[in-house]
Protein backbone atom coordinates (compact mmCIF):
# COMPACT_ATOMS: atom_id res chain seq x y z
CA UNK A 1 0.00 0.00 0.00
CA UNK A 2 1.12 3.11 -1.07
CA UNK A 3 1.68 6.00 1.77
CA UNK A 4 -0.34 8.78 0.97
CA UNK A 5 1.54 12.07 -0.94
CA UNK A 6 2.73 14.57 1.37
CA UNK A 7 0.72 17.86 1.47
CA UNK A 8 2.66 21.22 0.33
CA UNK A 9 2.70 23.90 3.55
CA UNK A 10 -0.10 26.50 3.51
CA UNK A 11 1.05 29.45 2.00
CA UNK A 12 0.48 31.24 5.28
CA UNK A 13 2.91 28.65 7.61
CA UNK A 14 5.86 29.12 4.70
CA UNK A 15 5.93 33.02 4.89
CA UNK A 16 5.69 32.61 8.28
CA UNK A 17 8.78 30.34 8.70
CA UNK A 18 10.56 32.37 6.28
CA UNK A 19 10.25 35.50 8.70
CA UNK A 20 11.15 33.91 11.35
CA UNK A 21 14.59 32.39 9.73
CA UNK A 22 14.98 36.16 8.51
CA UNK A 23 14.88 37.25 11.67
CA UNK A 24 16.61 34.67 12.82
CA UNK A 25 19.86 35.37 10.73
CA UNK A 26 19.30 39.05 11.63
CA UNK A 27 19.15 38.84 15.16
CA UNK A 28 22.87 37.43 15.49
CA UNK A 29 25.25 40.16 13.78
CA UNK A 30 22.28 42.64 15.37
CA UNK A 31 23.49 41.01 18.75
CA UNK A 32 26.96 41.61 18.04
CA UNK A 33 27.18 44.85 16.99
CA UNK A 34 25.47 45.75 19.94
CA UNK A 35 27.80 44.45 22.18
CA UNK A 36 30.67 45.53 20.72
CA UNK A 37 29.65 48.94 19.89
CA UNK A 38 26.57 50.00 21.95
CA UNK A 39 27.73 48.49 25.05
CA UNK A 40 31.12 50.07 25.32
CA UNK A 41 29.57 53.40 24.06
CA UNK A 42 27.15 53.66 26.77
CA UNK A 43 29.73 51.95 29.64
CA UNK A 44 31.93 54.91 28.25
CA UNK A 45 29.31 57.36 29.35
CA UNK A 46 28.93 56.08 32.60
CA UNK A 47 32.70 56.20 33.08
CA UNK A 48 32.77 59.78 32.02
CA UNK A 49 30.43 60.50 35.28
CA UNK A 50 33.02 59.41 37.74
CA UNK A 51 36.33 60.58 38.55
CA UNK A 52 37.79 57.02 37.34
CA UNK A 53 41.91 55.70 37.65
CA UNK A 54 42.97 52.77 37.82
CA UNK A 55 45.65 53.94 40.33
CA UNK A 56 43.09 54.41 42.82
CA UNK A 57 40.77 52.16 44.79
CA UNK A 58 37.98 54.29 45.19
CA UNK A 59 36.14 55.60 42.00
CA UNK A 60 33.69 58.79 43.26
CA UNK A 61 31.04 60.00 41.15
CA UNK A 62 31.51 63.26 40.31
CA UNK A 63 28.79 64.34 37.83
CA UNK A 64 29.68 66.55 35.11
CA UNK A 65 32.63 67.44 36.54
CA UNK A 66 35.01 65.84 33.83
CA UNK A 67 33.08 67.80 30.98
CA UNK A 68 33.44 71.11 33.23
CA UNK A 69 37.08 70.38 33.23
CA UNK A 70 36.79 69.79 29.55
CA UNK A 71 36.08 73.80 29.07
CA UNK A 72 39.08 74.61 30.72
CA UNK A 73 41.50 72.33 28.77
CA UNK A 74 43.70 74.20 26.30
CA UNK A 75 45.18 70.75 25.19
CA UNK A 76 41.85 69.63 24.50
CA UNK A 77 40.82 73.00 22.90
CA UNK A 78 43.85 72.35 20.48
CA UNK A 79 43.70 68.82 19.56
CA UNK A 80 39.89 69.90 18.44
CA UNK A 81 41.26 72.77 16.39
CA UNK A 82 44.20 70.38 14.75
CA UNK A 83 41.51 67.76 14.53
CA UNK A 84 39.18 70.64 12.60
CA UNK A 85 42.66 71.38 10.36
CA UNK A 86 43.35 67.74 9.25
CA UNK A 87 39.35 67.48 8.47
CA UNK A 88 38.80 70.95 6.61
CA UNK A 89 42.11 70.70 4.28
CA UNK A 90 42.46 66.59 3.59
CA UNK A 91 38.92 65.64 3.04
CA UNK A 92 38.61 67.95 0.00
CA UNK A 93 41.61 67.43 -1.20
CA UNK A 94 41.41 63.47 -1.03
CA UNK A 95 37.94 64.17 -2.75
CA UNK A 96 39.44 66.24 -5.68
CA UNK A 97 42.08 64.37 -6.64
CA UNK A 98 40.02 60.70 -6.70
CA UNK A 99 37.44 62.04 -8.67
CA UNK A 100 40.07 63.38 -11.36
CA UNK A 101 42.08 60.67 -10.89
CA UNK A 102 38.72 58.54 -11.91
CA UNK A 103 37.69 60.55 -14.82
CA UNK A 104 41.14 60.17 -16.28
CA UNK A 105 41.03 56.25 -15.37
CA UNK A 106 38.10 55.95 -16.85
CA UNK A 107 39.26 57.45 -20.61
CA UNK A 108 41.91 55.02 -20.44
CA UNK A 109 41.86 51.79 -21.99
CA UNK A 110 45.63 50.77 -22.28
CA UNK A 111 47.01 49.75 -18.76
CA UNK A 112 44.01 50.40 -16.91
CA UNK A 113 44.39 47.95 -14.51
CA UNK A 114 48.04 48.60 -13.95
CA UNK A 115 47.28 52.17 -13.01
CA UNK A 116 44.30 51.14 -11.06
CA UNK A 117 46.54 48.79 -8.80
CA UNK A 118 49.37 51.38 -8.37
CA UNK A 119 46.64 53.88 -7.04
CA UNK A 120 44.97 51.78 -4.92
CA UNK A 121 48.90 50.02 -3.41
CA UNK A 122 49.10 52.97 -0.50
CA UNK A 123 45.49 52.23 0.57
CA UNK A 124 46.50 48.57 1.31
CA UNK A 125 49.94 49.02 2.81
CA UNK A 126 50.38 48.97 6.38
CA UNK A 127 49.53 52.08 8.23
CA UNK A 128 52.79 52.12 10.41
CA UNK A 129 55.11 51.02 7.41
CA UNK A 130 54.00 53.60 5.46
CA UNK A 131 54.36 56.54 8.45
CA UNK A 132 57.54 55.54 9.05
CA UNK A 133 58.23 55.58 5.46
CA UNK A 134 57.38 59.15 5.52
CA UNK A 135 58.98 59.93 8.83
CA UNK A 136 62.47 59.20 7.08
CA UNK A 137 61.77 60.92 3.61
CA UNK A 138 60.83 63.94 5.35
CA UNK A 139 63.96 64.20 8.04
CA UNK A 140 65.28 67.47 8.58
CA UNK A 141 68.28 66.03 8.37
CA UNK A 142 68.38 62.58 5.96
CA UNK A 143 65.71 62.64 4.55
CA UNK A 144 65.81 62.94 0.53
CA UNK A 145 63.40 65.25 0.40
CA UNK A 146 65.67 67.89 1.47
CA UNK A 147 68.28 66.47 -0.48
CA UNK A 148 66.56 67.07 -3.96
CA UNK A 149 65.12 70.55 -2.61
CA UNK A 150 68.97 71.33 -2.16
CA UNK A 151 69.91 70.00 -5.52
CA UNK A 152 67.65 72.16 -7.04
CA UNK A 153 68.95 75.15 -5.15
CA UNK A 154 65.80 75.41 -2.70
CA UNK A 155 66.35 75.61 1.09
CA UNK A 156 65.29 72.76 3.19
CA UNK A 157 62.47 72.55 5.47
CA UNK A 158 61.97 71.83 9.11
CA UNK A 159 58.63 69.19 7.58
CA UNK A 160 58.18 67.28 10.83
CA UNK A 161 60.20 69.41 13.33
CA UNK A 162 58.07 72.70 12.07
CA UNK A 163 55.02 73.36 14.32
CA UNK A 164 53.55 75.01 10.75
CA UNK A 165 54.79 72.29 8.76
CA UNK A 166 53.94 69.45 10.98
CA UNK A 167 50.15 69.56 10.20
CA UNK A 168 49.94 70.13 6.86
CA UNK A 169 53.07 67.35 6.56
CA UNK A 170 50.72 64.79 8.10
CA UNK A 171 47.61 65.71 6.30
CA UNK A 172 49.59 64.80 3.20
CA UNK A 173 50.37 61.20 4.00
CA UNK A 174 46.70 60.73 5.23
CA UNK A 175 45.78 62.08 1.76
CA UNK A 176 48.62 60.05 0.07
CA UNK A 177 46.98 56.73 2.22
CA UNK A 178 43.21 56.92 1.28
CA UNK A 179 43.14 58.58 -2.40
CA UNK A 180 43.41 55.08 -4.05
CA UNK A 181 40.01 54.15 -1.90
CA UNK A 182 38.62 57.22 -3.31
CA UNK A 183 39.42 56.65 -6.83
CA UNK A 184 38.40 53.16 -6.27
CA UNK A 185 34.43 54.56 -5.50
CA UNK A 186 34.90 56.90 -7.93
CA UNK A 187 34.97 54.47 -10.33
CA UNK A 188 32.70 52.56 -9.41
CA UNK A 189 30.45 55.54 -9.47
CA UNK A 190 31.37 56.88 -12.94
CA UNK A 191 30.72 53.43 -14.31
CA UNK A 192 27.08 53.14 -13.14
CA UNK A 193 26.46 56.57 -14.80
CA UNK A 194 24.49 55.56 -18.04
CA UNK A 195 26.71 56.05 -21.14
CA UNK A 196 23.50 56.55 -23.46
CA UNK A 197 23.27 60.56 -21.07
CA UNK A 198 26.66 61.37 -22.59
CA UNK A 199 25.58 60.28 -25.99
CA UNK A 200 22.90 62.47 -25.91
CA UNK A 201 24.50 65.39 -24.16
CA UNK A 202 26.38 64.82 -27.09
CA UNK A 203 24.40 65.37 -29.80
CA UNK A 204 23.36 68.08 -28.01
CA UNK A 205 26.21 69.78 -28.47
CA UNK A 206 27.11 70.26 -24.72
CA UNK A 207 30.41 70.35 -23.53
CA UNK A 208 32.57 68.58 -21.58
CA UNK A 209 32.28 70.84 -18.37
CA UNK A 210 28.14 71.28 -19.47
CA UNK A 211 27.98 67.21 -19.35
CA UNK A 212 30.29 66.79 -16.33
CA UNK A 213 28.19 69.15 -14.59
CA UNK A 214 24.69 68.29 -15.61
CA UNK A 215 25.62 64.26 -15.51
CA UNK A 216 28.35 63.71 -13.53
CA UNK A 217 28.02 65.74 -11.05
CA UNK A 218 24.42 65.21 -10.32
CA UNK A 219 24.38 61.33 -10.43
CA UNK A 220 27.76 61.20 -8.32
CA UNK A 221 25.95 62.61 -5.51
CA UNK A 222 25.57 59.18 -3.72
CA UNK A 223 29.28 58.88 -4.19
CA UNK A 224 30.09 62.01 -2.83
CA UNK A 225 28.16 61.75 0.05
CA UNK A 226 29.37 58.54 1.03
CA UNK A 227 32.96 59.85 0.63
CA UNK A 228 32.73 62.76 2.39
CA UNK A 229 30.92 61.23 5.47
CA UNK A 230 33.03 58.20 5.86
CA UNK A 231 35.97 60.46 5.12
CA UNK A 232 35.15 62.90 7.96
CA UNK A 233 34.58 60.38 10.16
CA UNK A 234 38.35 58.84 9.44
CA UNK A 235 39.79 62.70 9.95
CA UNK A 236 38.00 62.94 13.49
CA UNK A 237 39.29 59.54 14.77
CA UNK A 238 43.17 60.21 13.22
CA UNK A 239 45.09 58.33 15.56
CA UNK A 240 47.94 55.83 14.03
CA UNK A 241 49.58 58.26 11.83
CA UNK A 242 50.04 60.91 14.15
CA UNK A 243 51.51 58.36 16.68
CA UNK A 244 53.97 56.99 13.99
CA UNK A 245 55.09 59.70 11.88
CA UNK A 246 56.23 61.88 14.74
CA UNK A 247 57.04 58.51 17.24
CA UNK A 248 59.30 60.11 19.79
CA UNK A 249 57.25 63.41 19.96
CA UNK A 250 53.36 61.85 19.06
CA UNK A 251 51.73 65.09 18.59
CA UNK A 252 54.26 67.28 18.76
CA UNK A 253 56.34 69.37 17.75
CA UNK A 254 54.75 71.47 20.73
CA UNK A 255 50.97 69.69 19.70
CA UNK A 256 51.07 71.13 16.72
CA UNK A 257 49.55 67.49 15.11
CA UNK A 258 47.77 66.36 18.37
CA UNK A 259 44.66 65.09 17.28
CA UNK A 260 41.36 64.21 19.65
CA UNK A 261 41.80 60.39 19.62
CA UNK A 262 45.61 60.61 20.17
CA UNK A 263 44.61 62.92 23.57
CA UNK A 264 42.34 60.55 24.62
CA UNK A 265 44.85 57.76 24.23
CA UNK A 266 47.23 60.11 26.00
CA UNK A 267 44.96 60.23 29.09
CA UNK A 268 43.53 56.73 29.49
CA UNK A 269 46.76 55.36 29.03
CA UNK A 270 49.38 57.83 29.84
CA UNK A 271 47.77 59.45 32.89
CA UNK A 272 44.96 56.70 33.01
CA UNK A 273 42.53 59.11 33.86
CA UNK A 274 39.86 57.04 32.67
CA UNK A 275 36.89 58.66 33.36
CA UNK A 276 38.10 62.43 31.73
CA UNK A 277 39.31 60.13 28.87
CA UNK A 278 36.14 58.52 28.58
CA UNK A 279 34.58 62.32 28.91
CA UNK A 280 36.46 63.03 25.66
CA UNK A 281 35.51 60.07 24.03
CA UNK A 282 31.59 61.40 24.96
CA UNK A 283 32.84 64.56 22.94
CA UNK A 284 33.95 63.25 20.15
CA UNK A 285 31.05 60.95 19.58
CA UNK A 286 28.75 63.19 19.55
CA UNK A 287 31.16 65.90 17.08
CA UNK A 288 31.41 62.72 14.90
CA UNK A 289 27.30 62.13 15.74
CA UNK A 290 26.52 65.61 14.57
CA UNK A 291 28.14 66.04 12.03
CA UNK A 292 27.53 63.18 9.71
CA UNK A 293 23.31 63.86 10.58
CA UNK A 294 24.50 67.57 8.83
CA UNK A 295 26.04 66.09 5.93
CA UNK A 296 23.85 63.67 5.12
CA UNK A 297 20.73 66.22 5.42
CA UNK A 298 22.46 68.85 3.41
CA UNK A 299 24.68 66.78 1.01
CA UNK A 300 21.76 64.39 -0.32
CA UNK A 301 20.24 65.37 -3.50
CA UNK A 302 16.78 63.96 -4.04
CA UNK A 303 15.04 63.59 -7.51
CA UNK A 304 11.72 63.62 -7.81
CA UNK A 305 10.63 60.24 -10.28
């Protein structure tokens, strides 16, 4: 006797099931994101509330007192300001030269991948190789930088040892490090960009600055804003650079490069003030916080269908 065919699932019962599994596979990278960046996020504002080292048995609760302090910090005061500088001059800088870099890539057919690879090589190299790297060209006193200034009959600079030279010196290999991930979404961007808009624009007889900036321009705006945010964000946190580049003086010459993250590293560690470190950290996240709700409210372009 034969057994009787098995029924398909009511439509109902499989949607169901397949929620649940959604869910399901959902719920576990929600569950560790949350613990590994909620949970020290909000344990780092409860630090901030208490006059925490780990030199000291007792930890009092002191309020608001670390954020009062805060105001009164000139170190703090100018490792925001350098931390401003690094942002304001190497985001749009990094920005400009990917996108031309990409619209020349992109016109290229010989080689392309060659010159793709070579521009993307920094963004892959290790962050301390390549500060120390820098650290050496730009010696005041070996490095060859200096040498081929003075070949050329130019005097040589201070670079790292200059507290106006310093900042902009860093900013350059921070540049230098992330341009080949900017041409990289550049790229990617320009090559979603319909072809058959250019063609047209074309015939049109618009020019190459009318199509780049009634086309390009306009449908890189996804692009741009993703660069600019995630870019930001990297400028606020600059830490390893800093450290490295300047190793025996991090921050210095006289904090000229001191950045936020480097002070707070500086404090926990150094000092281990933890609770005024954590204060910082408080700070920061919510500069970062603020920020990145203003660019993405101001930044995104919306087209109506």
């Amino acid at each position: 006797m034969t057994p009787p065919a098995a029924r398909p699932p009511a439509p109902g019962s499989l949607k169901r099931h397949q929620t649940r599994t959604a869910y399901l596979f959902l719920a576990l990278p929600l569950v560790f994101f949350l613990i590994v960046r909620f949970l020290p996020t909000f344990l780092a504002l409860r630090m901030s509330l208490f006059d925490w080292n780990i030199l000291k048995e007792q930890q009092p609760f002191v309020g608001l007192e670390n954020y009062r302090e805060l105001l009164q910090d000139a170190k703090f005061g100018q490792a925001l300001r350098n931390t401003a500088l690094y942002t304001v001059i190497g985001v749009p800088i990094q920005i400009a030269l990917g996108l031309g870099i990409a619209l020349l890539l992109s016109r290229i057919t010989a080689l392309r991948g060659l010159f793709r690879a070579i521009y993307f090589a920094p963004y892959v190299t290790p962050i301390v190789a390549a500060a120390w790297v820098w650290q050496w060209l730009f010696s005041p006193q070996f490095g060859p930088i200096n040498t081929i200034l003075d070949a050329v009959g130019l005097p040589p600079q201070e670079f790292l040892t200059s507290t106006r030279q310093a900042l902009p010196t860093t900013t350059a290999l921070v540049v230098w490090q992330n341009l080949g991930f900017q041409v990289v979404l550049f790229l990617a961007g320009l090559a979603a960009i319909p072809r058959t808009y250019y063609e047209a624009a074309e015939i049109d007889g618009a020019s190459g600055w009318q199509a780049f900036r009634g086309i390009t321009w306009p449908l890189l705006n996804p692009t741009i804003v993703f660069s600019v945010v995630t870019g930001t964000i990297a400028y606020l946190q600059l830490f390893t650079q800093v450290v490295n580049l300047n190793f025996t003086d991090q921050g210095g010459p006289l904090g000229s490069t001191l950045t936020v993250a480097l002070y707070i590293y500086q404090m926990a560690f150094g000092r281990f003030s933890m609770g005024y470190a954590s204060a910082i950290t408080v700070v920061l996240f919510g500069i970062i916080l603020l920020i990145t709700v203003i660019q993405l409210k101001f930044l995104t372009r919306r087209y109506d269908a």
